[in-house]
C-alpha atoms as a PDB file:
ATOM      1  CA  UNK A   1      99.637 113.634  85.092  1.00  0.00           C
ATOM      2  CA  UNK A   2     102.157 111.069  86.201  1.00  0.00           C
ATOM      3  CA  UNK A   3     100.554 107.659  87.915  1.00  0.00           C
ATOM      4  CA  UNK A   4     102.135 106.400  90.991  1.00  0.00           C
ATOM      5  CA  UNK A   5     102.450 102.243  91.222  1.00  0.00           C
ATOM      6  CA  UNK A   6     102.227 101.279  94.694  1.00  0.00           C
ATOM      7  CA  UNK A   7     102.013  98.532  96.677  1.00  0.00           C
ATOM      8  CA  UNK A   8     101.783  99.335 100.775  1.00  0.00           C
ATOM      9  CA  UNK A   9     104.062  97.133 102.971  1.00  0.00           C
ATOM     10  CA  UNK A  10     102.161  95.605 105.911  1.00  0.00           C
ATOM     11  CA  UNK A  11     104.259  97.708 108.527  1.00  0.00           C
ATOM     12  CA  UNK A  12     102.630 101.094 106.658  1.00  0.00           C
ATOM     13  CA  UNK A  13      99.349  99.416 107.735  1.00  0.00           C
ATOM     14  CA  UNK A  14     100.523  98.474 111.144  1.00  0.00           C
ATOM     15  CA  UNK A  15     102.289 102.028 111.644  1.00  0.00           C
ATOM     16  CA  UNK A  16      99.018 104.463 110.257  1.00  0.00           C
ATOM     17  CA  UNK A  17      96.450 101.862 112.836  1.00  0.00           C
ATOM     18  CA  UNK A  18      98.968 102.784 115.547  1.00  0.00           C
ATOM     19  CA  UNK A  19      99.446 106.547 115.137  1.00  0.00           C
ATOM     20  CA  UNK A  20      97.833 109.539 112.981  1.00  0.00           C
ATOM     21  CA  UNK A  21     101.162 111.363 112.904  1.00  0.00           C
ATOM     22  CA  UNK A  22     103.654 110.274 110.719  1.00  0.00           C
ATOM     23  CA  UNK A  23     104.025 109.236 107.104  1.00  0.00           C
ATOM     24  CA  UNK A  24     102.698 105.732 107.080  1.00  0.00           C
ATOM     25  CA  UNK A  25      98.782 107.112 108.360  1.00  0.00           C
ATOM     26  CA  UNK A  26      99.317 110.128 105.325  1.00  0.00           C
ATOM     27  CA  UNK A  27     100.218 107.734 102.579  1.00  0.00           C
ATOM     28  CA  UNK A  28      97.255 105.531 103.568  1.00  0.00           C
ATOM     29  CA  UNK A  29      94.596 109.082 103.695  1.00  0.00           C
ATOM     30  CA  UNK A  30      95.842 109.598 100.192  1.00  0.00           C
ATOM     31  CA  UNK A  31      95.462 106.609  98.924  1.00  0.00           C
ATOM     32  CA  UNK A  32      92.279 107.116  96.899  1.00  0.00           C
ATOM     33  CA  UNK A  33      93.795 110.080  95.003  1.00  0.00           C
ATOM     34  CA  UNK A  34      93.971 109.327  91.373  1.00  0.00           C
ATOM     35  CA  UNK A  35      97.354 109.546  90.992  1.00  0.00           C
ATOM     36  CA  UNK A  36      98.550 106.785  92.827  1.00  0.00           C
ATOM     37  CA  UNK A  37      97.091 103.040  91.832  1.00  0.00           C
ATOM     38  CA  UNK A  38      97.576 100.832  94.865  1.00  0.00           C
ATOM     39  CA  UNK A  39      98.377  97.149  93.181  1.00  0.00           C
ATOM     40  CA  UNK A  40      97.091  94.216  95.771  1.00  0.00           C
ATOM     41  CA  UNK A  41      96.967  90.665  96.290  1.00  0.00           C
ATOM     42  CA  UNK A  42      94.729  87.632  98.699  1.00  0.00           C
ATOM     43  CA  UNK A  43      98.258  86.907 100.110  1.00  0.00           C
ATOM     44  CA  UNK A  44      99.003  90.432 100.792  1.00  0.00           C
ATOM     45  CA  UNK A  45      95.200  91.128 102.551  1.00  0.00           C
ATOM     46  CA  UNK A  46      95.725  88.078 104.646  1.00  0.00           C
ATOM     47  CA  UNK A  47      99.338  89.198 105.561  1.00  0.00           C
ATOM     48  CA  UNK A  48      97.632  92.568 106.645  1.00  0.00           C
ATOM     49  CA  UNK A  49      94.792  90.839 108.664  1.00  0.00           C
ATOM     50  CA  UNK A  50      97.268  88.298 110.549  1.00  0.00           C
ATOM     51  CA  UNK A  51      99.246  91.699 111.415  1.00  0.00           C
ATOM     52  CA  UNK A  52      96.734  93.834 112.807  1.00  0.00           C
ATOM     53  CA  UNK A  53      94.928  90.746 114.666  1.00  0.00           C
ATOM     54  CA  UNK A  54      98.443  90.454 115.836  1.00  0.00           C
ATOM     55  CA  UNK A  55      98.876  93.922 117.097  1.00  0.00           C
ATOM     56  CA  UNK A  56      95.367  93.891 119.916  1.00  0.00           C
END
């Protein structure tokens, strides 16, 4: 079974918060499917939080 890397750009975050249609909320309701390992960092979680604060 091929692995997918991934690592999910803060507008994919943004974009699935926003909206259930579209390809940014169906990559995130996937995302604990064990083909795909989702690689992460502190830097990137804070970049997420300061986005979706952002976005109220």
């Amino acid at each position: 079974m091929k692995k997918y890397k991934i690592v999910v750009d803060t507008n994919v975050i943004v974009s699935s918060l926003r909206s259930k249609i579209g390809y940014s909320y169906k990559l995130l309701s996937i995302i604990d499917d064990e083909r795909i390992k989702v690689f992460i960092s502190v830097p990137v979680i804070l970049e997420y939080e300061d986005a979706i604060k952002r976005e109220k």
